[in-house]
N, C-alpha and C. Protein backbone atom coordinates (compact mmCIF):
# COMPACT_ATOMS: atom_id res chain seq x y z
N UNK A 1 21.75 34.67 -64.48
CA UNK A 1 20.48 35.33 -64.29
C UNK A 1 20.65 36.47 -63.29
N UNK A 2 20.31 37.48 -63.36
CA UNK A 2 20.36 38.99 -62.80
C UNK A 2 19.36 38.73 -61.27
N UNK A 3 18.39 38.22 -60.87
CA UNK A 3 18.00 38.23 -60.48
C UNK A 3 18.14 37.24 -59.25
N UNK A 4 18.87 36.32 -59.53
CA UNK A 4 19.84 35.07 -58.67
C UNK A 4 20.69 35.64 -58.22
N UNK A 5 21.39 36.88 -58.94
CA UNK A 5 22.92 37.18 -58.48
C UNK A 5 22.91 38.21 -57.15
N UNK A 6 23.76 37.96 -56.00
CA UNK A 6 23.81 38.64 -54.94
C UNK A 6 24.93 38.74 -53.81
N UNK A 7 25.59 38.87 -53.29
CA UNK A 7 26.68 38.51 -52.56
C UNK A 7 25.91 37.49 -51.92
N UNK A 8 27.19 36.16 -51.58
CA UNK A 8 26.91 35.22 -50.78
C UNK A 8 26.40 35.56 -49.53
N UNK A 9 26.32 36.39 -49.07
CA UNK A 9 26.33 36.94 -47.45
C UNK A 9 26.28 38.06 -47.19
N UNK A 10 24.77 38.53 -47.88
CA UNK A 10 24.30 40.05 -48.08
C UNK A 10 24.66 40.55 -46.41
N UNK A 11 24.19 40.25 -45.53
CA UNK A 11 24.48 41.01 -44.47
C UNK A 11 26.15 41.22 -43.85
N UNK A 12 26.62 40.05 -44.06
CA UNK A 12 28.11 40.60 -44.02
C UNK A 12 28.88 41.65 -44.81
N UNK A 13 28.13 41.56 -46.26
CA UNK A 13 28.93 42.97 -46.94
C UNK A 13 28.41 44.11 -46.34
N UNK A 14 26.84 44.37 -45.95
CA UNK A 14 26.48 45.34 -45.81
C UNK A 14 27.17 45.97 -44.27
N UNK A 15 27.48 44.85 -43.65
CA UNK A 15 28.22 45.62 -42.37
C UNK A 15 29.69 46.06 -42.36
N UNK A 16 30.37 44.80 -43.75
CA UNK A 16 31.47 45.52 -44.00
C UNK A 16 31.56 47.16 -45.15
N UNK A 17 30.55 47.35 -45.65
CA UNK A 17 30.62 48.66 -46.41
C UNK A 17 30.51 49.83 -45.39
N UNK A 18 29.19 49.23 -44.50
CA UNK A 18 29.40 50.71 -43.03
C UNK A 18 30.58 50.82 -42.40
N UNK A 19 31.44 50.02 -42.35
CA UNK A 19 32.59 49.93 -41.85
C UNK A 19 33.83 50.87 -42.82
N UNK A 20 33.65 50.45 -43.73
CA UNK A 20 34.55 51.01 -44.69
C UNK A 20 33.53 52.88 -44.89
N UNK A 21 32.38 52.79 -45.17
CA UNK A 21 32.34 54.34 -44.83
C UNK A 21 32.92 55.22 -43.82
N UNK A 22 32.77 54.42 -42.64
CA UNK A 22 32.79 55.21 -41.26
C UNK A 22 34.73 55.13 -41.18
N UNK A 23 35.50 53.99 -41.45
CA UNK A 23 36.43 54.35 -41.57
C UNK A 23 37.07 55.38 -42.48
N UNK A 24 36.21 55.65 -43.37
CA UNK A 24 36.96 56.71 -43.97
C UNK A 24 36.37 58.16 -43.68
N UNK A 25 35.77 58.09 -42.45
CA UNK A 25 35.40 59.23 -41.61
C UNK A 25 33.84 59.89 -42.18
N UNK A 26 32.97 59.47 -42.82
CA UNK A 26 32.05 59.66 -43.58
C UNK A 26 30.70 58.92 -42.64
N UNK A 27 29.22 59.20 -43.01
CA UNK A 27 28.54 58.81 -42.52
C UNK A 27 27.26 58.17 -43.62
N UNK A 28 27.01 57.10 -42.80
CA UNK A 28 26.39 56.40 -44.22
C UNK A 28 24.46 57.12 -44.21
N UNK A 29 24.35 57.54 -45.90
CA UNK A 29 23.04 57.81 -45.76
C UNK A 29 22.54 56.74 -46.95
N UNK A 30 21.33 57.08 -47.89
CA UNK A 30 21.19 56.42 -48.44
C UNK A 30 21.98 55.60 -49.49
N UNK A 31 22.42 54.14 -49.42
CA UNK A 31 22.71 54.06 -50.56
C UNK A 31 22.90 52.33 -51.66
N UNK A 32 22.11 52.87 -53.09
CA UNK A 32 21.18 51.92 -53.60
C UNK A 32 22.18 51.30 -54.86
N UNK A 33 22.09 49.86 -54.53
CA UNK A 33 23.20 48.83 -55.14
C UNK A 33 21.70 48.39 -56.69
N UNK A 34 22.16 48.55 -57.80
CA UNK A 34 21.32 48.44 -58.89
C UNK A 34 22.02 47.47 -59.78
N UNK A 35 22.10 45.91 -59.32
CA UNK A 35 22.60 45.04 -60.45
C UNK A 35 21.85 44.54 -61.71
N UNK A 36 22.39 45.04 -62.96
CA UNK A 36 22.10 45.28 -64.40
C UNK A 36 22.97 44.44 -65.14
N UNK A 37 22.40 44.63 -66.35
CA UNK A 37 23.11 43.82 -67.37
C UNK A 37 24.24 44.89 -68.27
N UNK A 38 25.03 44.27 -68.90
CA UNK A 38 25.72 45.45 -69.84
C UNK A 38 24.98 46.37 -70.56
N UNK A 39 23.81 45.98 -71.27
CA UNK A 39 22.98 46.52 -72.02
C UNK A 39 22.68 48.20 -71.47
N UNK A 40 21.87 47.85 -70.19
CA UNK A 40 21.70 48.36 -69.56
C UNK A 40 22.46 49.24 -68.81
N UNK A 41 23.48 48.96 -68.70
CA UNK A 41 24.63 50.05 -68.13
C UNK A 41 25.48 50.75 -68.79
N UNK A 42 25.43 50.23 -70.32
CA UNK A 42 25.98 51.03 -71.49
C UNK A 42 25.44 51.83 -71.93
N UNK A 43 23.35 51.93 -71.77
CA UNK A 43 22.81 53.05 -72.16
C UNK A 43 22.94 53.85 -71.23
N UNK A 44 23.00 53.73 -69.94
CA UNK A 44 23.40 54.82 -69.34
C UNK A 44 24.39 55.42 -68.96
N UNK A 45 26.04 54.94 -69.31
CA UNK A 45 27.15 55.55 -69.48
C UNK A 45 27.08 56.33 -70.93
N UNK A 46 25.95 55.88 -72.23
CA UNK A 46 25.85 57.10 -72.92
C UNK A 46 25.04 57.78 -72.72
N UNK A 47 23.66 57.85 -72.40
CA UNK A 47 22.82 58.49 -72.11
C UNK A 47 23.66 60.12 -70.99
N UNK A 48 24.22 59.24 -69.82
CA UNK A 48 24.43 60.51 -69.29
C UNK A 48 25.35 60.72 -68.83
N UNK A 49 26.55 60.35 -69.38
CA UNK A 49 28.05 60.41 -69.47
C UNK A 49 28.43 60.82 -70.70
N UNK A 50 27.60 60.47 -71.94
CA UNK A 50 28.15 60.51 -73.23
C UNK A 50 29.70 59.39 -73.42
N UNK A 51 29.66 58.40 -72.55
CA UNK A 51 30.53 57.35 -72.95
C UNK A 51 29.98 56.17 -73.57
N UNK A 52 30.08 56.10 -74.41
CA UNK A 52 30.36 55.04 -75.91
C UNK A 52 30.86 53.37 -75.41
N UNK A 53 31.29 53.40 -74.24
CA UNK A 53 31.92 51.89 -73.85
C UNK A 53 30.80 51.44 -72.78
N UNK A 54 31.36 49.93 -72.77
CA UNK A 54 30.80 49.14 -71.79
C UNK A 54 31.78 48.98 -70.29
N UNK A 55 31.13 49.18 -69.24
CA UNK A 55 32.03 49.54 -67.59
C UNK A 55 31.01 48.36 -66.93
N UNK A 56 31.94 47.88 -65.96
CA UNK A 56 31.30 47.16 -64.75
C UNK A 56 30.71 47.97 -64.07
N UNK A 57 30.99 49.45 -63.29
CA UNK A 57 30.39 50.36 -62.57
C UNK A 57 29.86 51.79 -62.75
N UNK A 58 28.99 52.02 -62.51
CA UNK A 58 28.79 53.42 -62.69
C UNK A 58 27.88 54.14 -61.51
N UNK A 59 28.04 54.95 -60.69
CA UNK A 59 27.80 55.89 -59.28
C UNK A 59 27.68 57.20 -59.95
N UNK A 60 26.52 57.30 -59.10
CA UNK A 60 26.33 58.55 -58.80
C UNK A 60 25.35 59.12 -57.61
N UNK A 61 26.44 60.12 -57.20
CA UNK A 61 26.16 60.46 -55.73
C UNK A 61 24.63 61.53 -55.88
N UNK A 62 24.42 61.36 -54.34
CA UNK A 62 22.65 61.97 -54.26
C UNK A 62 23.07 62.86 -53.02
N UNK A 63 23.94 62.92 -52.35
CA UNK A 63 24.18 63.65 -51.01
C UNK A 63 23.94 65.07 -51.41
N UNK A 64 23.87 65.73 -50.68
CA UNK A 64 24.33 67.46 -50.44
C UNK A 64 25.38 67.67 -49.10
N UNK A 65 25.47 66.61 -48.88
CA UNK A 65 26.48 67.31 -47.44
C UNK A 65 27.48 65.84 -47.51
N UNK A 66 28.96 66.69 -47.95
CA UNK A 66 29.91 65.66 -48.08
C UNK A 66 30.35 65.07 -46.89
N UNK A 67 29.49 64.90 -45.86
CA UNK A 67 29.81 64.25 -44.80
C UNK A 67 29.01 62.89 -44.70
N UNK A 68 27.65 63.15 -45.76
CA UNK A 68 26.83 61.65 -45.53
C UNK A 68 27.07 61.01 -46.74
N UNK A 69 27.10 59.89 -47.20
CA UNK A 69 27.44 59.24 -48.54
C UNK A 69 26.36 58.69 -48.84
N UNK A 70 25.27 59.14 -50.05
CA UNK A 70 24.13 58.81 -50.70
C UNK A 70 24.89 58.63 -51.89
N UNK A 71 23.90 57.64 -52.55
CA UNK A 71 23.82 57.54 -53.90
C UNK A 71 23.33 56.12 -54.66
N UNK A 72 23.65 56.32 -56.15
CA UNK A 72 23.00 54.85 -56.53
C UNK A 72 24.69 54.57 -57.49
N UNK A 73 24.28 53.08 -57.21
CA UNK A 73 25.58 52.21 -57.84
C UNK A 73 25.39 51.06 -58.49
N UNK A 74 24.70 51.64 -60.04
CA UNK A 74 24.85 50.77 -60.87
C UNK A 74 25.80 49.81 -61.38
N UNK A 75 25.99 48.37 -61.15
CA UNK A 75 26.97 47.73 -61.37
C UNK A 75 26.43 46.55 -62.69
N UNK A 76 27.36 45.83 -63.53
CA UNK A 76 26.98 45.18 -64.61
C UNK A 76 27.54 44.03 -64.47
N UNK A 77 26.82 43.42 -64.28
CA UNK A 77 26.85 41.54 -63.57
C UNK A 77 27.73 41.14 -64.94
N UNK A 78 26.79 41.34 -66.14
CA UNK A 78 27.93 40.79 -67.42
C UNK A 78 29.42 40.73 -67.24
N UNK A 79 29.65 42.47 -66.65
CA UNK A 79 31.30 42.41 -66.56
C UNK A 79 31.71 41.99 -65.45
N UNK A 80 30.90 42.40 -64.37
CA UNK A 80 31.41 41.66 -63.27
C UNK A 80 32.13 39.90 -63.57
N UNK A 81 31.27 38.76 -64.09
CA UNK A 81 31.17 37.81 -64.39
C UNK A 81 32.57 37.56 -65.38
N UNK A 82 32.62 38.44 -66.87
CA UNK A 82 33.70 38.39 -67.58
C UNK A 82 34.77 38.56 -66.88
N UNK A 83 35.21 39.94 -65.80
CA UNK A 83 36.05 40.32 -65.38
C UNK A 83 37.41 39.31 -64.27
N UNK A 84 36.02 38.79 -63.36
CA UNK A 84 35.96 37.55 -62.58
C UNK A 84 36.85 36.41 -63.29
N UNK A 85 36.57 36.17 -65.02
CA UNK A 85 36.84 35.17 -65.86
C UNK A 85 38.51 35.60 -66.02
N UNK A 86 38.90 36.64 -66.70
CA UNK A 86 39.81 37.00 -66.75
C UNK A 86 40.83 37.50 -65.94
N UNK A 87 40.29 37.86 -64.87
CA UNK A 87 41.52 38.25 -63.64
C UNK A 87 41.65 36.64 -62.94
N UNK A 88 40.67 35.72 -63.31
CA UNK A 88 41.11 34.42 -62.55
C UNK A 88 40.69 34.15 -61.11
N UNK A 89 39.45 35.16 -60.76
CA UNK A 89 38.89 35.59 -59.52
C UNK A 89 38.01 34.68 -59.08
N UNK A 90 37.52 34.56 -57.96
CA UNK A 90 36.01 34.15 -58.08
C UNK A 90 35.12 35.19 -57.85
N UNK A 91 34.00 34.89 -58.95
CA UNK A 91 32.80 35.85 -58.98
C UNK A 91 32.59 37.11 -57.91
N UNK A 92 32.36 36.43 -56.79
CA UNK A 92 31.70 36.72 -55.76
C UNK A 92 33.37 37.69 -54.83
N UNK A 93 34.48 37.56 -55.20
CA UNK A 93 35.49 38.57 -55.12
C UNK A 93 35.42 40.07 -55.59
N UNK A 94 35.31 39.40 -57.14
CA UNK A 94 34.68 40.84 -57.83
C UNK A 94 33.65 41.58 -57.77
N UNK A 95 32.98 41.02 -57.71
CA UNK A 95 31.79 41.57 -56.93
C UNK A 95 32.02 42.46 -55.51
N UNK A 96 32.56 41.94 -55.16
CA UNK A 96 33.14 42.67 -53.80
C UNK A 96 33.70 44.02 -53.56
N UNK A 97 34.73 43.51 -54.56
CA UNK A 97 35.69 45.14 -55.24
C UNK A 97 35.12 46.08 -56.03
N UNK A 98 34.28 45.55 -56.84
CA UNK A 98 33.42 46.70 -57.41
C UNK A 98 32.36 47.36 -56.73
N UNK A 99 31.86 46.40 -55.78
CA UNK A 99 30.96 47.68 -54.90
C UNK A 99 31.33 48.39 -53.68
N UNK A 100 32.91 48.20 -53.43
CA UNK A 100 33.62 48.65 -52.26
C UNK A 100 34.07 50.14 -53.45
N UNK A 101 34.56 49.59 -54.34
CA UNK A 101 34.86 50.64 -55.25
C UNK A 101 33.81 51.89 -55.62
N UNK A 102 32.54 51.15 -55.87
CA UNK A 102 31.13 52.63 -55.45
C UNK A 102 31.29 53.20 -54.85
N UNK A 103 31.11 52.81 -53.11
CA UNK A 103 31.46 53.32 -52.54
C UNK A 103 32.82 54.57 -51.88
N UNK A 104 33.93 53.91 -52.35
CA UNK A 104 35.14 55.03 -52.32
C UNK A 104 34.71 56.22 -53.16
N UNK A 105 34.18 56.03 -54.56
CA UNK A 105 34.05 56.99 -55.69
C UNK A 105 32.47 57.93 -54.42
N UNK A 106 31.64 57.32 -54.33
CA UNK A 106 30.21 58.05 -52.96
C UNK A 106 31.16 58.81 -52.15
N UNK A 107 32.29 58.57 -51.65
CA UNK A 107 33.26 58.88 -50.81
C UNK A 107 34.22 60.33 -51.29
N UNK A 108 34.22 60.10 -52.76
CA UNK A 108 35.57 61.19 -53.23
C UNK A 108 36.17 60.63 -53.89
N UNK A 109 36.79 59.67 -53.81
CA UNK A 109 38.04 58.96 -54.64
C UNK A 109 37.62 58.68 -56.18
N UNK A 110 39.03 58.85 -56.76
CA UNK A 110 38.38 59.08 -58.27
C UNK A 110 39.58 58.42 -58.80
N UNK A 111 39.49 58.00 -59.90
CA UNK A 111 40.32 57.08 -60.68
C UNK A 111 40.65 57.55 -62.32
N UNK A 112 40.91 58.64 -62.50
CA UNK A 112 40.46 59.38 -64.18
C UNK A 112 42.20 59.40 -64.37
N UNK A 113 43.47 59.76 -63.49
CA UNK A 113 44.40 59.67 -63.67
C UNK A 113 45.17 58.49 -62.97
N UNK A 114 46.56 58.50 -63.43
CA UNK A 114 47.37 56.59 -63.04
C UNK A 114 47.70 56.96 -61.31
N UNK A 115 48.02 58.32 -60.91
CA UNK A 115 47.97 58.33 -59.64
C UNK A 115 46.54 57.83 -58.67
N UNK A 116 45.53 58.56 -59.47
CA UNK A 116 44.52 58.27 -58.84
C UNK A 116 43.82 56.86 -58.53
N UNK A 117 44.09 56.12 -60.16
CA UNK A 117 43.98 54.74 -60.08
C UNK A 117 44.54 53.95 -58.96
N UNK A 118 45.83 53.95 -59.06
CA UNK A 118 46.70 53.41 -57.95
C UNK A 118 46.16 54.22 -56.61
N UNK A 119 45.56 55.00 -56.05
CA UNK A 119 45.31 55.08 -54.41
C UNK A 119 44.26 54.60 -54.53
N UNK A 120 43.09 54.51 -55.49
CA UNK A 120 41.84 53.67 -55.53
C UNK A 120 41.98 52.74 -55.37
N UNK A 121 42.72 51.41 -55.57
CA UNK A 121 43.19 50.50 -55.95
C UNK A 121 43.60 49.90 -54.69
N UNK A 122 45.21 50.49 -54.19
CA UNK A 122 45.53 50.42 -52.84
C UNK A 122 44.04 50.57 -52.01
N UNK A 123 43.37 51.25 -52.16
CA UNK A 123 41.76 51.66 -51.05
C UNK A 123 41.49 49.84 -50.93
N UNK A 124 40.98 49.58 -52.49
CA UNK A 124 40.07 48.33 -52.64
C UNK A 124 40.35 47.46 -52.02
N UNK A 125 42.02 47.46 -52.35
CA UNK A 125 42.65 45.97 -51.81
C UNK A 125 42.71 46.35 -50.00
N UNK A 126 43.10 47.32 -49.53
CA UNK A 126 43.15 47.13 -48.14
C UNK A 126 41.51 46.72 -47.43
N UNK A 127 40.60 47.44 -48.25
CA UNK A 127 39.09 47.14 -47.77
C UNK A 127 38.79 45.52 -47.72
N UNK A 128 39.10 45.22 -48.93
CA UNK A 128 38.73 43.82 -49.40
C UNK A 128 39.63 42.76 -48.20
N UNK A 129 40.73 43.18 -47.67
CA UNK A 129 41.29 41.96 -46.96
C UNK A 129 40.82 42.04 -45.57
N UNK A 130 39.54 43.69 -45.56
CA UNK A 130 38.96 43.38 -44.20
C UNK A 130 37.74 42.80 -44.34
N UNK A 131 37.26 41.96 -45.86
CA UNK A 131 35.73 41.79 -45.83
C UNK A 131 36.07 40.13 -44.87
N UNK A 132 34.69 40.05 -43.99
CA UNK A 132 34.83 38.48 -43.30
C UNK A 132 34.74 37.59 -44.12
């Protein structure tokens, strides 16, 4: 149920995400976590991406000044949940990485090539072994 689902310990992520902004030298402004279903996150990777697939995440930034990090970060509990199933995770891991991952992308970091993947990646995992 979409509406049950939340990090175990909303206030601990939220102090570890300011953390991970400010470490990456950035300043946190608005920014809005939107957990959805696939349905729902597939019409809007076509709607306004023109992508045809189903994604766990999709961001998009609201800032004007690349020094504050706004934006909204639609994430898809479905995949979250599948993803979780198949990497052998628990839930609430993935969950973790995908909205640390919003954030880097609010940040700059982009993942469209295998270099880029891999420093995103390296990002997640060093963030993730600082969540409490």
């Amino acid at each position: 149920m979409l509406e049950d689902f939340e990090p175990e310990n909303p206030e601990s992520v939220k102090i570890w995400l300011k953390d991970v902004i400010r470490d990456e030298r950035k300043v946190e402004g608005d920014i809005i976590y939107i957990l959805t279903s696939d349905e729902h996150l597939h019409a809007i990777n076509t709607d306004f991406l023109q992508h045809d697939t189903f994604t766990d995440i999709i961001t998009f930034g609201t800032s004007l000044d690349e020094k504050i990090i706004s934006g909204e970060i639609y994430i898809s509990i479905d995949r979250i949940k599948e993803n979780a199933g198949r990497l052998n995770q628990p839930v609430q891991n993935e969950l973790s990485r995908v909205m640390v991952h919003g954030i880097l992308h609010l940040i700059g970091y982009d993942d469209k090539t295998v270099q880029e993947k891999a420093e995103m990646t390296a990002k997640e995992d060093y963030y993730l072994n600082l969540l409490p």
